[in-house]
N, C-alpha and C. Protein backbone atom coordinates (compact mmCIF):
# COMPACT_ATOMS: atom_id res chain seq x y z
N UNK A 1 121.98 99.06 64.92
CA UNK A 1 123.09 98.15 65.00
C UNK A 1 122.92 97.02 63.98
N UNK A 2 121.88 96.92 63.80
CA UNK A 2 121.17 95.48 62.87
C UNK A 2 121.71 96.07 61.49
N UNK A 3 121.34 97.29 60.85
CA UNK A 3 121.73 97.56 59.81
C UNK A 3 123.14 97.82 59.36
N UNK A 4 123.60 97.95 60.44
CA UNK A 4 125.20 98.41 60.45
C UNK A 4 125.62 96.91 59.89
N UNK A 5 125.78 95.69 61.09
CA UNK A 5 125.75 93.95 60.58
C UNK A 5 125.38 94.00 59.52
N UNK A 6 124.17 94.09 58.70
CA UNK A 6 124.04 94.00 57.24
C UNK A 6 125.11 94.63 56.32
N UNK A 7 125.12 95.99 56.92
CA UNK A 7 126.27 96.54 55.62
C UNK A 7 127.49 96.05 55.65
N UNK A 8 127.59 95.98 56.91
CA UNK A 8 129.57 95.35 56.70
C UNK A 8 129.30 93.55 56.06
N UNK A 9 128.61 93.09 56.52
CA UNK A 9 128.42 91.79 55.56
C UNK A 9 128.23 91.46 54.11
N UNK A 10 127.51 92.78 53.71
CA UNK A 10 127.04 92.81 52.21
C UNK A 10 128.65 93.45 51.63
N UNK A 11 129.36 94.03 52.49
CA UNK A 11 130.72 94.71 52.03
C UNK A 11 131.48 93.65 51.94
N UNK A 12 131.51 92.89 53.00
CA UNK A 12 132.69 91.33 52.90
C UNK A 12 132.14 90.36 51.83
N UNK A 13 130.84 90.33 51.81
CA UNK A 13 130.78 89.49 50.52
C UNK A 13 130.88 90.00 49.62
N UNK A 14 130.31 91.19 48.75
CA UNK A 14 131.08 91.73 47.72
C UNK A 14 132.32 91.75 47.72
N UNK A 15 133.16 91.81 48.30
CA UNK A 15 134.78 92.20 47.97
C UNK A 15 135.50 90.59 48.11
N UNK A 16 134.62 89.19 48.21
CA UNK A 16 135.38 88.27 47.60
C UNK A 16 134.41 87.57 46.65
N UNK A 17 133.74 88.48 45.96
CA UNK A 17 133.17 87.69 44.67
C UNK A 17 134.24 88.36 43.49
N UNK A 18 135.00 88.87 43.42
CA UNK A 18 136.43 89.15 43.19
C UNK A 18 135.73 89.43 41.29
N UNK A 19 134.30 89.97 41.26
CA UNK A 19 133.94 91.17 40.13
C UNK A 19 134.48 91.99 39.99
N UNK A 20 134.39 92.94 38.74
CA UNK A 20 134.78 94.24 38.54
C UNK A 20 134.47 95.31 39.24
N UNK A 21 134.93 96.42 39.91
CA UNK A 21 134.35 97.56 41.03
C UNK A 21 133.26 97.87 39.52
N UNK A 22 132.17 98.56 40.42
CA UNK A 22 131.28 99.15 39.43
C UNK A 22 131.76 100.78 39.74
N UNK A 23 131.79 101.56 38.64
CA UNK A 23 131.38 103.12 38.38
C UNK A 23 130.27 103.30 38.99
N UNK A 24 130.88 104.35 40.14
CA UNK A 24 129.92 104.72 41.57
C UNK A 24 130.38 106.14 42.24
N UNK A 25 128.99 106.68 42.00
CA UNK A 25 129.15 108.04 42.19
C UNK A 25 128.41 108.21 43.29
N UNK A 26 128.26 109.49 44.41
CA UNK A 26 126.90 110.12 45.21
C UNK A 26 127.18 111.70 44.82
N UNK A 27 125.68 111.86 44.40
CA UNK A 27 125.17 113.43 44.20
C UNK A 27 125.77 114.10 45.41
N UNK A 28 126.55 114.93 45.74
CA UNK A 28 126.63 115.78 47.17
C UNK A 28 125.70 116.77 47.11
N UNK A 29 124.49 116.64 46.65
CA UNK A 29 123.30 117.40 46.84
C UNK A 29 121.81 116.64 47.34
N UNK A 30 121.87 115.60 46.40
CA UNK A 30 120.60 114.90 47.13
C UNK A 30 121.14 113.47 48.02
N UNK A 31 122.48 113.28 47.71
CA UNK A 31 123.06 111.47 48.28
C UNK A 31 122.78 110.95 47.93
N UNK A 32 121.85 110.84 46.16
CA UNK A 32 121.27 109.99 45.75
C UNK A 32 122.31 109.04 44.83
N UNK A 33 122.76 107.77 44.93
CA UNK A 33 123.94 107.31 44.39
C UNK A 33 123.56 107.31 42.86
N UNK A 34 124.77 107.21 41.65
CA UNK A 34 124.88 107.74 40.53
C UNK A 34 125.83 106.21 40.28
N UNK A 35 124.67 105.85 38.90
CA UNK A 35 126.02 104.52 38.86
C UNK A 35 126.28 105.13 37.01
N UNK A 36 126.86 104.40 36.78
CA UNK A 36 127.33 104.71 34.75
C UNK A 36 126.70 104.06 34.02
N UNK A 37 125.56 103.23 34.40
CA UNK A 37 124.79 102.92 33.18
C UNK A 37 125.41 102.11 32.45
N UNK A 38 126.36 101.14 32.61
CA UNK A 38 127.40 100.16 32.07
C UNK A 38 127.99 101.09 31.15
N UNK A 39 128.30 101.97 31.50
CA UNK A 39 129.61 102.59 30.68
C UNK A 39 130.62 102.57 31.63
N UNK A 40 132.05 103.02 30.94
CA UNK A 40 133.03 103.00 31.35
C UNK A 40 133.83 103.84 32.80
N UNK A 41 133.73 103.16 33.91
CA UNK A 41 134.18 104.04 34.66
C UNK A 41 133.94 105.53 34.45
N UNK A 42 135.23 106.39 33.51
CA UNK A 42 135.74 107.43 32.73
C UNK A 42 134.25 108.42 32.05
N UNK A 43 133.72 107.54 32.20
CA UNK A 43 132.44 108.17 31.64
C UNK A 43 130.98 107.65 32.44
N UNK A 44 130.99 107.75 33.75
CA UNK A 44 130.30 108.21 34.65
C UNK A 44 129.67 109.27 34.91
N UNK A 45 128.12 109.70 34.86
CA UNK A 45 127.39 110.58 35.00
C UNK A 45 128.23 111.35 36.14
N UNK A 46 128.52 113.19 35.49
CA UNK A 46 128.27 113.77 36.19
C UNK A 46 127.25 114.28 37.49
N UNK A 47 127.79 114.41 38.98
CA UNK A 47 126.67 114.74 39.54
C UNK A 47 125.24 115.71 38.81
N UNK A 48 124.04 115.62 39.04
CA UNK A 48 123.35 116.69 38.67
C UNK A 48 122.17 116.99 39.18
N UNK A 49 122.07 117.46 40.61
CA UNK A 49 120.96 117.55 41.15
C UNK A 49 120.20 118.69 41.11
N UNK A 50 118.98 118.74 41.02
CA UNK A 50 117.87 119.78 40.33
C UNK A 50 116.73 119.92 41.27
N UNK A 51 116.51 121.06 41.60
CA UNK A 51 115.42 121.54 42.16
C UNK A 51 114.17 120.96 41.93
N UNK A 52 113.78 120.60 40.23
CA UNK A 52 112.87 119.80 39.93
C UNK A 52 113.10 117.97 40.16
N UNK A 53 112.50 117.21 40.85
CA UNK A 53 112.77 116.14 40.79
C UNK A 53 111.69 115.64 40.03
N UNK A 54 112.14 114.11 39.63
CA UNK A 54 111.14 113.31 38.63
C UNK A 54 110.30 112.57 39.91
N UNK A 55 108.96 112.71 39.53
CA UNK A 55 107.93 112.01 40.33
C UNK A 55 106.95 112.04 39.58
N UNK A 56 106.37 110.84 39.92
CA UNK A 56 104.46 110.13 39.31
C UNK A 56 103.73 111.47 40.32
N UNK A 57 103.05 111.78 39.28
CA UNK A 57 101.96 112.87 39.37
C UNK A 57 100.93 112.77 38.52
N UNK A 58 99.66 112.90 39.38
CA UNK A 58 98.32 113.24 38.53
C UNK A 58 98.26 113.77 37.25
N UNK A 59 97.50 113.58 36.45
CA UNK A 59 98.02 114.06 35.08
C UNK A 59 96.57 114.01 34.54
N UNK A 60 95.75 114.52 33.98
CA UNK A 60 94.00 114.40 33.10
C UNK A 60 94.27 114.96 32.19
N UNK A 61 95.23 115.31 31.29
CA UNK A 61 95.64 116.00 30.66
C UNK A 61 94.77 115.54 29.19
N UNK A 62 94.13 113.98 29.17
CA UNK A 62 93.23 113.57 27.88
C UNK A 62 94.48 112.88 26.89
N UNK A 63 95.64 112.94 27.00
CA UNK A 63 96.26 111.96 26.32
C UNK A 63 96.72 110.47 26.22
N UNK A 64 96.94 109.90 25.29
CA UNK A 64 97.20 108.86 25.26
C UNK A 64 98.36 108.61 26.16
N UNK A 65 98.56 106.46 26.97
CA UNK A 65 99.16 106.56 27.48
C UNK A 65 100.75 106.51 26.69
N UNK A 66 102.09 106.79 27.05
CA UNK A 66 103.12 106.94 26.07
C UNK A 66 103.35 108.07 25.10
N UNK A 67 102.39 109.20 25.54
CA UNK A 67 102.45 110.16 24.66
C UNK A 67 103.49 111.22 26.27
N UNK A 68 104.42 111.73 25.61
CA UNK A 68 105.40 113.00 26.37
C UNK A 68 104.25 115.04 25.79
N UNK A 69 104.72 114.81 26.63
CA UNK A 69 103.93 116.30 27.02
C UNK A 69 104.88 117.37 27.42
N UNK A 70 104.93 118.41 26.69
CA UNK A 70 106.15 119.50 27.39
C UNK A 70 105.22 121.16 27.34
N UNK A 71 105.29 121.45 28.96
CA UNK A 71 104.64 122.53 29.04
C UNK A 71 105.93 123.31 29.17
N UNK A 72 106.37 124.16 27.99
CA UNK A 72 107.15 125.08 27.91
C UNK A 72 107.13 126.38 29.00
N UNK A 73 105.69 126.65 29.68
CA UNK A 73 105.52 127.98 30.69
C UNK A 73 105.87 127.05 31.87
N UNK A 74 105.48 125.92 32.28
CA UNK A 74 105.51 125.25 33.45
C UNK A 74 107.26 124.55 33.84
N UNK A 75 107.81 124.83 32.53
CA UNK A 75 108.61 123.90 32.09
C UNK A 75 109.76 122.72 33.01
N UNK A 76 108.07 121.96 32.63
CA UNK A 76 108.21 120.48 32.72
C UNK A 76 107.51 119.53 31.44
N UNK A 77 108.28 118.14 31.68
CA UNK A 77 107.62 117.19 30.87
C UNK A 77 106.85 116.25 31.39
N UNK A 78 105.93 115.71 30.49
CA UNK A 78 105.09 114.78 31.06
C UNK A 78 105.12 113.60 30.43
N UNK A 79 105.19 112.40 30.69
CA UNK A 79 105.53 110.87 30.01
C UNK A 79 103.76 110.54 30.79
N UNK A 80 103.04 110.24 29.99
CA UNK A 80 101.78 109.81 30.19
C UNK A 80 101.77 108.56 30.68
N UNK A 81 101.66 108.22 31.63
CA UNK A 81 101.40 106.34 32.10
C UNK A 81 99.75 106.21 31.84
N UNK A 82 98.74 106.59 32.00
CA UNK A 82 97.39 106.75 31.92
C UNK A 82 97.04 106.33 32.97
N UNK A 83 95.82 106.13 33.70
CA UNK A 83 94.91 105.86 34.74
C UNK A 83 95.34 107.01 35.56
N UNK A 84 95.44 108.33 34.50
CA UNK A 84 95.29 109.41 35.75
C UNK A 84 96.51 109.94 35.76
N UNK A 85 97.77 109.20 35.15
CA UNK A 85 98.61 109.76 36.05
C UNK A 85 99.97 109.74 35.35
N UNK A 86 100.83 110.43 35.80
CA UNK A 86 102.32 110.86 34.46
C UNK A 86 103.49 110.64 35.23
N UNK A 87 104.59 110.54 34.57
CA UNK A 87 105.74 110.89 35.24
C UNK A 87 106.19 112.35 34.80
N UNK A 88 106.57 113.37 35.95
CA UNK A 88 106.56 114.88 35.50
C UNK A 88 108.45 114.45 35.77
N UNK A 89 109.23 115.42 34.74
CA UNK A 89 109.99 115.34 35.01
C UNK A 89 110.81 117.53 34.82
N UNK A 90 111.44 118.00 35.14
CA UNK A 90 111.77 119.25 34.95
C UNK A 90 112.64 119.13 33.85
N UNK A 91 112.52 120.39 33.19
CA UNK A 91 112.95 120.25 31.85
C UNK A 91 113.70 121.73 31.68
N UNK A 92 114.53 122.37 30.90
CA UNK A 92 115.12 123.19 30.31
C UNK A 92 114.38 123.39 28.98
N UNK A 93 114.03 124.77 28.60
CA UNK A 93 113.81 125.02 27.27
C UNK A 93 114.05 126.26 26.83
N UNK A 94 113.13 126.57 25.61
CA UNK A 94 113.67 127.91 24.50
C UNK A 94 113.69 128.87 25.46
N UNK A 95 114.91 129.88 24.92
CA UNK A 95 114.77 131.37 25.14
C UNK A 95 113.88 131.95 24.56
N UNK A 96 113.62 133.12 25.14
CA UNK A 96 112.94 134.01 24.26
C UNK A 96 113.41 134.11 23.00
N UNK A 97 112.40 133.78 21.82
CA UNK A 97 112.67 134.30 20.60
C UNK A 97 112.99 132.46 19.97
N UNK A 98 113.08 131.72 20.16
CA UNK A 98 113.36 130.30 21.03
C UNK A 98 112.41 129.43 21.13
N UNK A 99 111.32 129.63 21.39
CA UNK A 99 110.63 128.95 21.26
C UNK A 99 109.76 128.42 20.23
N UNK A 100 108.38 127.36 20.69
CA UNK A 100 107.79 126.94 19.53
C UNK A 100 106.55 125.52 20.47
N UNK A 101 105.69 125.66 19.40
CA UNK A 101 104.91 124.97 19.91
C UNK A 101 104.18 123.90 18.66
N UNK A 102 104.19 122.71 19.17
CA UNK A 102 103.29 121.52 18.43
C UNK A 102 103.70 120.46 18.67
N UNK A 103 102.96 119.36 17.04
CA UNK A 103 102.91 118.56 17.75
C UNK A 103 104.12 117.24 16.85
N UNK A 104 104.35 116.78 17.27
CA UNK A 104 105.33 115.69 16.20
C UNK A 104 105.82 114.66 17.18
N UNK A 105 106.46 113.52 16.50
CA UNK A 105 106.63 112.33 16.44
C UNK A 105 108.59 112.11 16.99
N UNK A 106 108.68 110.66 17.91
CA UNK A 106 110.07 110.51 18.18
C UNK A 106 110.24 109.93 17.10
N UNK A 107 111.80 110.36 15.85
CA UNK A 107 112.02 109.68 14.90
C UNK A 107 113.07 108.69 15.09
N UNK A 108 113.81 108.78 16.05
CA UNK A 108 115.35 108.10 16.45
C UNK A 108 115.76 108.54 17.67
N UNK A 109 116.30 107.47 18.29
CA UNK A 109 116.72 107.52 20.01
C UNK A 109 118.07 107.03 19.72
N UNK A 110 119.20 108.02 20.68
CA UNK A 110 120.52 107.54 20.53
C UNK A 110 120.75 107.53 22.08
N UNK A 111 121.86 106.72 21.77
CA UNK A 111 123.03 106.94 23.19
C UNK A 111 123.75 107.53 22.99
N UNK A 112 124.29 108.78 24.18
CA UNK A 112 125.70 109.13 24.13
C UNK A 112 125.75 109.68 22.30
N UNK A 113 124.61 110.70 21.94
CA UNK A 113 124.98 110.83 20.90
C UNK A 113 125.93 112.21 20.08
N UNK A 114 126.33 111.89 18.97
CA UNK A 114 127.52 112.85 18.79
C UNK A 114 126.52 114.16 18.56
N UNK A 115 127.37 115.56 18.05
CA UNK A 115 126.44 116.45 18.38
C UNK A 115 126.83 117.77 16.91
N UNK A 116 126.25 117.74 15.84
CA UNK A 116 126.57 118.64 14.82
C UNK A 116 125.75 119.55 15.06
N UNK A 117 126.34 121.06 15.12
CA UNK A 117 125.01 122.27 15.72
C UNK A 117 124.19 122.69 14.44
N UNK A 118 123.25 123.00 14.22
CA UNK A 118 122.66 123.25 13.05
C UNK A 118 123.40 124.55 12.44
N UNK A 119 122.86 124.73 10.99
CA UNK A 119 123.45 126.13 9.97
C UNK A 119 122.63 126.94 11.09
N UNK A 120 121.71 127.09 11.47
CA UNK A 120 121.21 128.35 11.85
C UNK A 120 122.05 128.97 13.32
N UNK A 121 122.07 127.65 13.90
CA UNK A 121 123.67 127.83 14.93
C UNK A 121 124.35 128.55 14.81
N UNK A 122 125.25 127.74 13.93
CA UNK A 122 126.36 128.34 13.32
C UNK A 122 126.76 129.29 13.04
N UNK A 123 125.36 130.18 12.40
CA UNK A 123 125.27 131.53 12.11
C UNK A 123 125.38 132.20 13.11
N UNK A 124 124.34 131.72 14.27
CA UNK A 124 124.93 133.13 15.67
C UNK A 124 126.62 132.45 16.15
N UNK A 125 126.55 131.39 16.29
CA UNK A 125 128.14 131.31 16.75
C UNK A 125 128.88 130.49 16.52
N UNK A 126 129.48 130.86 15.09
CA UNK A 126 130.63 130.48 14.11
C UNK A 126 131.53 130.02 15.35
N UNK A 127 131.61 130.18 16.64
CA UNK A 127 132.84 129.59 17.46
C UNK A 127 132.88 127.88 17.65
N UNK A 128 131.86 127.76 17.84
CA UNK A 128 131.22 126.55 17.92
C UNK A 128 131.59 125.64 17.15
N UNK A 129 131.91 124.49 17.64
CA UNK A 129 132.29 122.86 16.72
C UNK A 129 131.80 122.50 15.48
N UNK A 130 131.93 121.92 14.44
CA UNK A 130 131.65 121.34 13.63
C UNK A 130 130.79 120.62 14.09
N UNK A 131 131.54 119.61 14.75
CA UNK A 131 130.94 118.54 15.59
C UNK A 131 131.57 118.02 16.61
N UNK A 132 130.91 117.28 17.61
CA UNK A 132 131.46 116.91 18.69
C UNK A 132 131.49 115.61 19.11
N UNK A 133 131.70 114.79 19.42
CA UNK A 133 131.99 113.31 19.60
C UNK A 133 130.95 112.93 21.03
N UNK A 134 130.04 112.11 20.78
CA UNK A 134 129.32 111.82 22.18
C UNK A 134 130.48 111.89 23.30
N UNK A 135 129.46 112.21 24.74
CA UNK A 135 130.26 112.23 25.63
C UNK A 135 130.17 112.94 26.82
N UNK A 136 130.65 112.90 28.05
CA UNK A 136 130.45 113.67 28.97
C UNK A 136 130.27 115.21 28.40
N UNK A 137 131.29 116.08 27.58
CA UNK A 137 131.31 116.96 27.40
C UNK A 137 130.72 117.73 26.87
N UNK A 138 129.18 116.68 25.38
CA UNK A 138 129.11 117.16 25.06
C UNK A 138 127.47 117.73 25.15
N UNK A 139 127.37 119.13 24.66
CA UNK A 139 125.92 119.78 25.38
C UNK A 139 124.62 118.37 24.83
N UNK A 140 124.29 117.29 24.53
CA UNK A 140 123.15 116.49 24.23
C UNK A 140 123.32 115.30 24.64
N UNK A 141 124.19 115.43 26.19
CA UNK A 141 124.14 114.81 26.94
C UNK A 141 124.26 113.26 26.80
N UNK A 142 123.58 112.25 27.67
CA UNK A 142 123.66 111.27 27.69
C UNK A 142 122.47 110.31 26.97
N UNK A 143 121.93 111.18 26.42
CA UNK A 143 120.60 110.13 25.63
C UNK A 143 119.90 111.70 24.64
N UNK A 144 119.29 111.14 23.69
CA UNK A 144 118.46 112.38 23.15
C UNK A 144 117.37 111.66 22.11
N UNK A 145 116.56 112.49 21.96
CA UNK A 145 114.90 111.61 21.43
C UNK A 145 114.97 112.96 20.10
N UNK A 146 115.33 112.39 19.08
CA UNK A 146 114.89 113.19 17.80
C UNK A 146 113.16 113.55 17.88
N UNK A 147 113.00 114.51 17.28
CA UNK A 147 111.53 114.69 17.26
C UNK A 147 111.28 115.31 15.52
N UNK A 148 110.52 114.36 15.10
CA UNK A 148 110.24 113.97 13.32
C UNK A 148 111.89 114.64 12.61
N UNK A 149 111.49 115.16 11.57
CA UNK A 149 112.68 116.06 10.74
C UNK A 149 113.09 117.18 11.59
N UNK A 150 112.76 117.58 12.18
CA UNK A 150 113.13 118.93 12.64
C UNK A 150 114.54 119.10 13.51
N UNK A 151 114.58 120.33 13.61
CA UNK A 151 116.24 120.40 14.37
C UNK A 151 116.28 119.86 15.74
N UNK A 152 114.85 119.84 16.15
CA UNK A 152 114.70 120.02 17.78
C UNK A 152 115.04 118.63 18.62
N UNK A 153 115.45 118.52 19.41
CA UNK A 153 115.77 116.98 20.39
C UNK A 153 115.06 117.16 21.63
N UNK A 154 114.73 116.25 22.71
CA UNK A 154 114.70 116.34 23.92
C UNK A 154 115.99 115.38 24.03
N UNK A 155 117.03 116.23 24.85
CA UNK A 155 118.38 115.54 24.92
C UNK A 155 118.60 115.66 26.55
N UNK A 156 119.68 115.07 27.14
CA UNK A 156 120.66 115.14 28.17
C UNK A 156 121.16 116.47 28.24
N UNK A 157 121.61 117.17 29.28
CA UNK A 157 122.54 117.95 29.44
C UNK A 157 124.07 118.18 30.36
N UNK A 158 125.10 118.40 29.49
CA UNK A 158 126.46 118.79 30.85
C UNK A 158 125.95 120.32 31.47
N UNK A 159 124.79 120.77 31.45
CA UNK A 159 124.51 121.88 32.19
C UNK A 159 123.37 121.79 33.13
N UNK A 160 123.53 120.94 34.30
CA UNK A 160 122.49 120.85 34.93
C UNK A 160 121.50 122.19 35.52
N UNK A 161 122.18 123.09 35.65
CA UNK A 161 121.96 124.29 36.61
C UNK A 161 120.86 124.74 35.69
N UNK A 162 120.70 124.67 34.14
CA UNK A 162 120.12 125.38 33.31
C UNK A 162 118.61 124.68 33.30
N UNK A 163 118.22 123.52 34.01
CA UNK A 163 117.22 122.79 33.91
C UNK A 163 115.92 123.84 34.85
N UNK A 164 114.97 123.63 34.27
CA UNK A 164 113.95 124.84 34.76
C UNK A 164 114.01 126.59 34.39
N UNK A 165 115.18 126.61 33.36
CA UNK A 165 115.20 127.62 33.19
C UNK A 165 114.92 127.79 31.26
N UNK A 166 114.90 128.98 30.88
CA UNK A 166 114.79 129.33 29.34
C UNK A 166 115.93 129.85 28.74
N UNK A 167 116.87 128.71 28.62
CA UNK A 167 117.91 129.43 27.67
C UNK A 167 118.44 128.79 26.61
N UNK A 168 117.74 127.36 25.79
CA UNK A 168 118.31 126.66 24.96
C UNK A 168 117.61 127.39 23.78
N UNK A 169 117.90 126.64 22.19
CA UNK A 169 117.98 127.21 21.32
C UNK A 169 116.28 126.26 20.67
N UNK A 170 115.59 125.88 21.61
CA UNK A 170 114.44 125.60 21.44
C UNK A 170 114.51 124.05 21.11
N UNK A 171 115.73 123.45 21.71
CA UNK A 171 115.70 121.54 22.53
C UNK A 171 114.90 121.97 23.73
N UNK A 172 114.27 120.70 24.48
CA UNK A 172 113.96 120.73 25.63
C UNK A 172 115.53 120.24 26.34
N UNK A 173 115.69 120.25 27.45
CA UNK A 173 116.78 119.66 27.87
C UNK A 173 116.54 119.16 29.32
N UNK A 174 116.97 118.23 29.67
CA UNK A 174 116.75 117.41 30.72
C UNK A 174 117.88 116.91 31.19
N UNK A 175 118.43 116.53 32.53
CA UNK A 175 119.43 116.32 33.37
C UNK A 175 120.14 114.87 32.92
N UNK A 176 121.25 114.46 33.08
CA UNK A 176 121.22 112.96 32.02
C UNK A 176 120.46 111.45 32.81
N UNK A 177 120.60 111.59 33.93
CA UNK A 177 119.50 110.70 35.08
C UNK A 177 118.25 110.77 34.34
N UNK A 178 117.54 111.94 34.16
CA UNK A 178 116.03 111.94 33.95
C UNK A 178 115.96 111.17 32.12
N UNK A 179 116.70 111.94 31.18
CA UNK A 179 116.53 111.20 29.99
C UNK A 179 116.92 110.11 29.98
N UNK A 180 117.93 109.49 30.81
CA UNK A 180 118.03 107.79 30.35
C UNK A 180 116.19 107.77 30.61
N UNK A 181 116.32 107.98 32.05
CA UNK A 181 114.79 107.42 31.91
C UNK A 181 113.56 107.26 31.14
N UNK A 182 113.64 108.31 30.40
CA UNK A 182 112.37 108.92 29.63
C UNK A 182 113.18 108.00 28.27
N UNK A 183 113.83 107.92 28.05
CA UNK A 183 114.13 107.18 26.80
C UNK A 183 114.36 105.59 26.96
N UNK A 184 114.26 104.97 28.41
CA UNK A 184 114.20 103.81 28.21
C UNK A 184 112.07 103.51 28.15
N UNK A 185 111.25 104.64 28.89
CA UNK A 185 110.13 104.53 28.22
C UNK A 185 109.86 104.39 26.68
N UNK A 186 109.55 106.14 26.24
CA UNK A 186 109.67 105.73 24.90
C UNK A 186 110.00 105.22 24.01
N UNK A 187 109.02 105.26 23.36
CA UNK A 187 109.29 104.12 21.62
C UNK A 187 109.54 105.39 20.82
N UNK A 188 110.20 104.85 19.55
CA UNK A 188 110.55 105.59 18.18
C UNK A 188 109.16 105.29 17.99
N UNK A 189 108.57 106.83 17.20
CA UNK A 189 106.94 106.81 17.17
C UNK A 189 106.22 107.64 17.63
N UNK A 190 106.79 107.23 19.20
CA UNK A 190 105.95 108.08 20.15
C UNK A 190 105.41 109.19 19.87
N UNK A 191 104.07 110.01 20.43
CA UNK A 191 103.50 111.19 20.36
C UNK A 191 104.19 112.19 21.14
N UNK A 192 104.87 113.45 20.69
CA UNK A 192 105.38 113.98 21.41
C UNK A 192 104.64 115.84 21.51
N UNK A 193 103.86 116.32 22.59
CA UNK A 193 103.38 117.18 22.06
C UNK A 193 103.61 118.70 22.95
N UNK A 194 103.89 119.43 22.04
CA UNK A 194 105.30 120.48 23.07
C UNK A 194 103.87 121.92 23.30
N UNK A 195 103.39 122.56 24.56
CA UNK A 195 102.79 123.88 24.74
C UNK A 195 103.02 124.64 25.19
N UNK A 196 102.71 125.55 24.69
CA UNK A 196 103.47 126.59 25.86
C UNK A 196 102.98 127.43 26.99
């Protein structure tokens, strides 16, 4: 009953501090509420709840702390905190034929970034965009971590379902909840080191 009094009070005082409603979502899978990240209403995270959840886990893995870790067979990532211990988060990666392993550097972190598919893309499927305009819609989601020159990103995805599974074109891909996160850790720099 006590908590009930709290909520309807915290409801009457919010609704005469006469602010803007915030962009407010709930997962109908975990109830875990979904806000927009100060974006626009209109562009509010899709729900995207995943079998893999992000949790601090043991980690001896011998790396530095701030170094990301992607076990392509396990496929999950690891954000190193050190004294033991990581944030694991579930990840999407290569198909067969797709994959790849080493080691390289974050060169550039975007928001909401736009999305040009590479020539080698292109080649299997000429259907595909030029380019695409950041955005709910588009497949590199809501944040993405360049990794050195190469084609490869750890990005956001509008395909949650595909997370834990092997079907990208050898991005890691992560749910757009989990990469804000992992990208408000990392630095441009960072050690990023992908195994399989």
């Amino acid at each position: 009953m006590r908590r009930l009094i709290f909520a309807l009070a915290g409801l009457a005082g919010a609704a005469t501090l006469g602010g803007p409603a915030l962009a407010y979502e709930v997962d109908p899978i975990t109830r875990e509420p979904l806000m927009g990240w100060g974006v626009a209403p209109a562009a509010v995270f899709r729900p995207q709840a995943t079998g893999v959840p992000r949790q601090v886990v043991r980690y001896d893995g011998g790396h530095a702390p701030g170094t990301v870790v992607v076990s392509t067979s396990q496929r999950r990532l690891y954000y190193v905190l050190g004294g033991g211990r990581a944030v694991q988060y579930g990840v999407g990666v290569g198909r067969p034929g797709f994959t790849w392993a080493g080691t390289m550097s974050v060169s550039m972190k975007r928001e909401w970034p736009d999305w040009r598919p590479p020539a080698q893309m292109l080649k299997r499927r000429p259907d595909l965009p030029r380019h695409m305009k950041g955005g709910l819609d588009n497949p590199l989601g809501a944040r993405a971590l360049y990794l050195g020159s190469s084609i490869y990103r750890i990005h956001g995805s509008n395909e949650p379902e595909t997370i834990g599974q092997a079907v990208s074109s050898g991005c890691i891909r992560m749910t757009n909840e989990d990469v804000t996160d992992l990208y408000e850790r990392v630095r441009v720099g960072a050690r990023v080191v992908v195994m399989r």
